[in-house]
PDB file of N, CA and C in Angstrom:
ATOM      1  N   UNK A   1       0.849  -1.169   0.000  1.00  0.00           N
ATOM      2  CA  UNK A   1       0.000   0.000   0.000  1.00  0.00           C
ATOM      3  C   UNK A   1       0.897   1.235   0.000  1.00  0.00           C
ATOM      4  N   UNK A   2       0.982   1.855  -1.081  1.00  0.00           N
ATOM      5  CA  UNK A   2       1.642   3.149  -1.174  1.00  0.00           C
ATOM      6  C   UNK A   2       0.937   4.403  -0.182  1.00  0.00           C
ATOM      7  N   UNK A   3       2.060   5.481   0.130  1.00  0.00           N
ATOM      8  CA  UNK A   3       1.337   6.360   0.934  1.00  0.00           C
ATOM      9  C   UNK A   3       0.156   7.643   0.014  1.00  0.00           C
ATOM     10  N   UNK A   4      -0.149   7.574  -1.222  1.00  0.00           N
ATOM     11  CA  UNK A   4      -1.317   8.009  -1.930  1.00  0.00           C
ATOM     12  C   UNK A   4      -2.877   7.166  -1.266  1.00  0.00           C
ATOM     13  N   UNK A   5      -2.757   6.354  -1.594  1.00  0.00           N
ATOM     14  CA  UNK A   5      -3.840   5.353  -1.036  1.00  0.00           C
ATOM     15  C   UNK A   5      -4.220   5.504   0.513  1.00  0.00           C
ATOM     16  N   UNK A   6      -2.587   5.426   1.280  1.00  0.00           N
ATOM     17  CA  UNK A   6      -3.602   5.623   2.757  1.00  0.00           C
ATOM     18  C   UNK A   6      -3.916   6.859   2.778  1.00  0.00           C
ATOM     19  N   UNK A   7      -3.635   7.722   2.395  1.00  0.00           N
ATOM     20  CA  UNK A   7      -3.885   9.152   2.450  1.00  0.00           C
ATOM     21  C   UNK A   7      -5.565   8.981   1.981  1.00  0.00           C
ATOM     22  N   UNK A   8      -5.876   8.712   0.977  1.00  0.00           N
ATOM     23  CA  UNK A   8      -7.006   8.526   0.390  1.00  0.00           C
ATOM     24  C   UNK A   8      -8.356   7.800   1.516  1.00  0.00           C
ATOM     25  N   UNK A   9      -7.677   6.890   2.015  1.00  0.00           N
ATOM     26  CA  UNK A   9      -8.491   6.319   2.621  1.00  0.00           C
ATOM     27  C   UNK A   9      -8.389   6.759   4.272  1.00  0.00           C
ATOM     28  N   UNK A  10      -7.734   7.578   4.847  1.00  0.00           N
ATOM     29  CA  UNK A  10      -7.842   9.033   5.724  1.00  0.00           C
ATOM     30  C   UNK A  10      -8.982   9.918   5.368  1.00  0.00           C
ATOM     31  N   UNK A  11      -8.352   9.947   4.245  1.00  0.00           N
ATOM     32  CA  UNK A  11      -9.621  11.293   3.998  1.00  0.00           C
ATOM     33  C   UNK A  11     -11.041  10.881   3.720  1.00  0.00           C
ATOM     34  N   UNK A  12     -11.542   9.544   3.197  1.00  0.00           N
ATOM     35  CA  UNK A  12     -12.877   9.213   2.871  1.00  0.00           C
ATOM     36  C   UNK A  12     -13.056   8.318   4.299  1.00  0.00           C
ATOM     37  N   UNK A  13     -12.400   8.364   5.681  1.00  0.00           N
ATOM     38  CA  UNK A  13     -12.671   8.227   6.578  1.00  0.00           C
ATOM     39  C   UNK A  13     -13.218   9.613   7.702  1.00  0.00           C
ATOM     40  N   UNK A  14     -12.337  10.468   7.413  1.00  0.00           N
ATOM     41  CA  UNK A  14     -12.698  11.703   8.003  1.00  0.00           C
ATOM     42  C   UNK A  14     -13.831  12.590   6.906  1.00  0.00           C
ATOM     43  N   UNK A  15     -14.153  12.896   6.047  1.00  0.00           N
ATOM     44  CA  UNK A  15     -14.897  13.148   5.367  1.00  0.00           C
ATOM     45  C   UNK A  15     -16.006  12.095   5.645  1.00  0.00           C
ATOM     46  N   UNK A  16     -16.387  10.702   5.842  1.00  0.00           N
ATOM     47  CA  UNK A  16     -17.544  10.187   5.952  1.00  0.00           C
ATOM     48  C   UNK A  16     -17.784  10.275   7.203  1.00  0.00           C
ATOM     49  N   UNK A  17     -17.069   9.943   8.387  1.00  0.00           N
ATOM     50  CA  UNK A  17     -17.547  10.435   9.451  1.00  0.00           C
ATOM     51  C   UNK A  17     -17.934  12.274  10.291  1.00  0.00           C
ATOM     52  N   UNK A  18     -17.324  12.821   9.228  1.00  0.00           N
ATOM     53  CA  UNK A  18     -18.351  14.482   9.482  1.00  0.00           C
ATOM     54  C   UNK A  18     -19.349  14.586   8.570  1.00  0.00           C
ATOM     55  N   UNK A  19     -19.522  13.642   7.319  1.00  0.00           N
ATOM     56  CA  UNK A  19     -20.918  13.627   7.181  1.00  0.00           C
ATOM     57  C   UNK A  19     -22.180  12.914   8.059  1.00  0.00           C
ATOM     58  N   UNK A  20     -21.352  11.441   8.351  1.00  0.00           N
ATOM     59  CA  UNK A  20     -22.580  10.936   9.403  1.00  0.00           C
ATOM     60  C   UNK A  20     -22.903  11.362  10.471  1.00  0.00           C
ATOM     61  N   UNK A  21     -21.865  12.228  11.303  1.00  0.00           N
ATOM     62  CA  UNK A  21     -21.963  12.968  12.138  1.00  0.00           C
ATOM     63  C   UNK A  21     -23.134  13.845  12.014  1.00  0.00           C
ATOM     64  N   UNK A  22     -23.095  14.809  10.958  1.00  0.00           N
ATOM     65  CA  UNK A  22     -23.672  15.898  10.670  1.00  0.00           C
ATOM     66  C   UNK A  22     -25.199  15.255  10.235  1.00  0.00           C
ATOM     67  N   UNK A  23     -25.740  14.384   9.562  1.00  0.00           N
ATOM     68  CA  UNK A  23     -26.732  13.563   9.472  1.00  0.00           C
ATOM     69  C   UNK A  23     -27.329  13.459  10.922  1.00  0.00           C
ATOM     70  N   UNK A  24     -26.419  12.612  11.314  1.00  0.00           N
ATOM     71  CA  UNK A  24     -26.808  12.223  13.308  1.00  0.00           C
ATOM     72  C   UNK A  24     -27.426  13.111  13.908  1.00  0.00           C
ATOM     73  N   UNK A  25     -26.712  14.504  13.741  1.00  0.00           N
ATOM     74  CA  UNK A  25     -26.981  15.757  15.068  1.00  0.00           C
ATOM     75  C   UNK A  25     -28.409  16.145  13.495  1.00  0.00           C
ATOM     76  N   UNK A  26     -28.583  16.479  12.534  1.00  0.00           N
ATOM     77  CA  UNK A  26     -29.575  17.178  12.067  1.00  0.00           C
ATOM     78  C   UNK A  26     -30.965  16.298  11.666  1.00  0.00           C
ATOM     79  N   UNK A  27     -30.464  14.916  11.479  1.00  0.00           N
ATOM     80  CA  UNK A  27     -32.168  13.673  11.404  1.00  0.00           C
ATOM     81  C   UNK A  27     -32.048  13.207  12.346  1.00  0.00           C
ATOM     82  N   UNK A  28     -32.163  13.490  13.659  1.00  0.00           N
ATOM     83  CA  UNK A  28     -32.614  12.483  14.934  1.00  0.00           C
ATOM     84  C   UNK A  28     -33.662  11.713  14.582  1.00  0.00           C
ATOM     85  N   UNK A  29     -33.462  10.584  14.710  1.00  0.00           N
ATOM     86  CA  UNK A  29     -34.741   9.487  15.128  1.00  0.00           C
ATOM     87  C   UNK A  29     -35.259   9.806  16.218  1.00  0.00           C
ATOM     88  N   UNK A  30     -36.509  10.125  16.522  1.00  0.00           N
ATOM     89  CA  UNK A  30     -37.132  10.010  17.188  1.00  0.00           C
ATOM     90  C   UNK A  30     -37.522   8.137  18.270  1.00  0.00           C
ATOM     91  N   UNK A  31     -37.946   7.464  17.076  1.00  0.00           N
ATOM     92  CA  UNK A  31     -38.054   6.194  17.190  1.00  0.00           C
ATOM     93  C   UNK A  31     -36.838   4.985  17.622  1.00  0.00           C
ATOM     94  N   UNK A  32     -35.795   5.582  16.916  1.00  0.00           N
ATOM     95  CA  UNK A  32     -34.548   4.511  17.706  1.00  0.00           C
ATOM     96  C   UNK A  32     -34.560   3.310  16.121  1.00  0.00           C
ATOM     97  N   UNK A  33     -34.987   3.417  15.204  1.00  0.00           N
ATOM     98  CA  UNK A  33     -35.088   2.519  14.277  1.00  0.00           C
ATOM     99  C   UNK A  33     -34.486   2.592  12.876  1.00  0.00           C
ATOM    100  N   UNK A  34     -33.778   4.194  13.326  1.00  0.00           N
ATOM    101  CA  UNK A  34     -33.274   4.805  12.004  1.00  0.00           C
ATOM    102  C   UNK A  34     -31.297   4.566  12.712  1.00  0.00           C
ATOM    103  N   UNK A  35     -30.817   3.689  12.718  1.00  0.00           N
ATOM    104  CA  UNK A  35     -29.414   3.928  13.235  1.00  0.00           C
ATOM    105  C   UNK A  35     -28.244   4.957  12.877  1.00  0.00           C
ATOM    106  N   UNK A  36     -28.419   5.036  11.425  1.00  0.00           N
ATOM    107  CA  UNK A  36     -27.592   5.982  10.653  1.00  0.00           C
ATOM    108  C   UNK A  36     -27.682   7.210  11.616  1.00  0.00           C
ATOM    109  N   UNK A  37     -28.847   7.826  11.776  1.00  0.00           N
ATOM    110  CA  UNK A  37     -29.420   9.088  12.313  1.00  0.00           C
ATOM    111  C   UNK A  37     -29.619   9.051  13.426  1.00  0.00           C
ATOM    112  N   UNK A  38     -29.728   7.965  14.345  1.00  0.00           N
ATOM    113  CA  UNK A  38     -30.239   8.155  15.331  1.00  0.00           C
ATOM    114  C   UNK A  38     -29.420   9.037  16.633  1.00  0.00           C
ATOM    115  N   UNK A  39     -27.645   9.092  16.632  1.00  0.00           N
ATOM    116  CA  UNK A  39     -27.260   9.753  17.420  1.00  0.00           C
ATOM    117  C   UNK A  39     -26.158  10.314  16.436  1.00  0.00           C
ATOM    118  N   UNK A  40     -25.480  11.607  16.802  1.00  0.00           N
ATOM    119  CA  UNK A  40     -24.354  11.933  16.494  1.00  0.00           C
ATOM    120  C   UNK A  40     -23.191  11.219  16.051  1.00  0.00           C
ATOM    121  N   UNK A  41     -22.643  10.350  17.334  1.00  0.00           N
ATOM    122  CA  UNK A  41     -21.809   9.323  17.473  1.00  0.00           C
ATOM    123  C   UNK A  41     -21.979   8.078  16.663  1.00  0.00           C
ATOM    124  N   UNK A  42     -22.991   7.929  16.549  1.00  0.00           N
ATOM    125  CA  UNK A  42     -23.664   6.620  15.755  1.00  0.00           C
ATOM    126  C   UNK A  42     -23.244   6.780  14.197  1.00  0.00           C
ATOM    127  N   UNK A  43     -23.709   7.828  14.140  1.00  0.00           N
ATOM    128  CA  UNK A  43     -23.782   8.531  12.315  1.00  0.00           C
ATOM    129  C   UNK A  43     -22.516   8.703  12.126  1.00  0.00           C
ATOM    130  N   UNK A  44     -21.170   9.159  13.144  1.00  0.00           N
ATOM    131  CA  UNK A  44     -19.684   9.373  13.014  1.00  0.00           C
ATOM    132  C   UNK A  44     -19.213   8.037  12.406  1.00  0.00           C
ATOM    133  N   UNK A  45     -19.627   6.948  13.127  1.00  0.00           N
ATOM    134  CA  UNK A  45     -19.127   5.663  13.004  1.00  0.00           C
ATOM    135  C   UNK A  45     -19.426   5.130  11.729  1.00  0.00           C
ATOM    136  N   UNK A  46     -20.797   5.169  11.423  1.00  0.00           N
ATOM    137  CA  UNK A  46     -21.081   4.692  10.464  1.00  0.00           C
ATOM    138  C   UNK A  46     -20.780   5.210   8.575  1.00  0.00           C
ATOM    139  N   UNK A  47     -20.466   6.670   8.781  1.00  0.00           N
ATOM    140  CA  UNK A  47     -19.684   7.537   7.976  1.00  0.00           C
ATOM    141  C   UNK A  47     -18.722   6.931   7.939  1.00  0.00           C
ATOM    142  N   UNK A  48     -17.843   6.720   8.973  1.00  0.00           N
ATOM    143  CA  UNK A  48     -16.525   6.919   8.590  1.00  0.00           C
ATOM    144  C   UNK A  48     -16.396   5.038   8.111  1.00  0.00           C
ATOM    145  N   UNK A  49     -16.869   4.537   8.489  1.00  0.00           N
ATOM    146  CA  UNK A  49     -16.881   3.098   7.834  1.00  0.00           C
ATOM    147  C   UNK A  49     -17.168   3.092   6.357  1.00  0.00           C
ATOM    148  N   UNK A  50     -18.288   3.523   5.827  1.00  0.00           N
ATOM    149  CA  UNK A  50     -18.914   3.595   4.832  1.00  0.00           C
ATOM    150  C   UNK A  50     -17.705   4.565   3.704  1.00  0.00           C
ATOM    151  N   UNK A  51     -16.873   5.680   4.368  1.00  0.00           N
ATOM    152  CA  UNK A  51     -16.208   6.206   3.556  1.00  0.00           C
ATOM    153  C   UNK A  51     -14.781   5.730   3.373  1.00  0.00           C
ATOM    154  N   UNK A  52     -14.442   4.779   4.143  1.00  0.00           N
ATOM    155  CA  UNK A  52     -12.756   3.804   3.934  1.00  0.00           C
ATOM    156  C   UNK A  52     -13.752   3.100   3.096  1.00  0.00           C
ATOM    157  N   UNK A  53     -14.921   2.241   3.173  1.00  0.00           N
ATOM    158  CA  UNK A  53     -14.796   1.215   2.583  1.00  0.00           C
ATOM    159  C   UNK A  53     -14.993   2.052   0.590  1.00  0.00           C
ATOM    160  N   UNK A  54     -15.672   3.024   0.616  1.00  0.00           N
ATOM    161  CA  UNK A  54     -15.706   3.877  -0.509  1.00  0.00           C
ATOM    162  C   UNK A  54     -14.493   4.099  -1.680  1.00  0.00           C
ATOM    163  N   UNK A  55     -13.515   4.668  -0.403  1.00  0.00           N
ATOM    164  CA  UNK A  55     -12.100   4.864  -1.052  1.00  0.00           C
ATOM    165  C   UNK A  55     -11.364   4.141  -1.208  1.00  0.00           C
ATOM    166  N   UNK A  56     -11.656   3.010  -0.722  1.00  0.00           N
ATOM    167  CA  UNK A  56     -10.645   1.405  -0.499  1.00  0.00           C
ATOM    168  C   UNK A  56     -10.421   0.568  -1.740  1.00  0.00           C
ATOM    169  N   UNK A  57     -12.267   0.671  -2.582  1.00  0.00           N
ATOM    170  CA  UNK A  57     -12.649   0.127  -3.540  1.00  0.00           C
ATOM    171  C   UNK A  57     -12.154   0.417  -5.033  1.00  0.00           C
ATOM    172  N   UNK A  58     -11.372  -0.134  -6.057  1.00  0.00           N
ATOM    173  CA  UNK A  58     -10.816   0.707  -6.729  1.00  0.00           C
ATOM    174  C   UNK A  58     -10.725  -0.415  -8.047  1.00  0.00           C
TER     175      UNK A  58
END
């Protein structure tokens, strides 16, 4: 793994987790059934998973 790539996959880690973040804190679930949205922290995690596995893919 060259250092272009991890760089890449840094950034579609930090970039997906301040989007799920930002999802989290602005669509609260009310209900508890929406996970993506349902907390801040929740939506961080799930961003930032969703954006390594994004940039990983090639």
């Amino acid at each position: 793994m060259d250092r272009s790539q991890i760089i890449r996959i840094v950034a579609g880690i930090v970039v997906g987790g301040a989007l799920g973040a930002l999802m989290g804190y602005f669509g609260k679930c009310t209900s508890g059934t929406c996970p993506l949205t349902s907390t801040p922290w929740r939506g961080a995690i799930y961003g930032a998973v969703l954006g390594a596995l994004f940039t990983s893919m090639r």
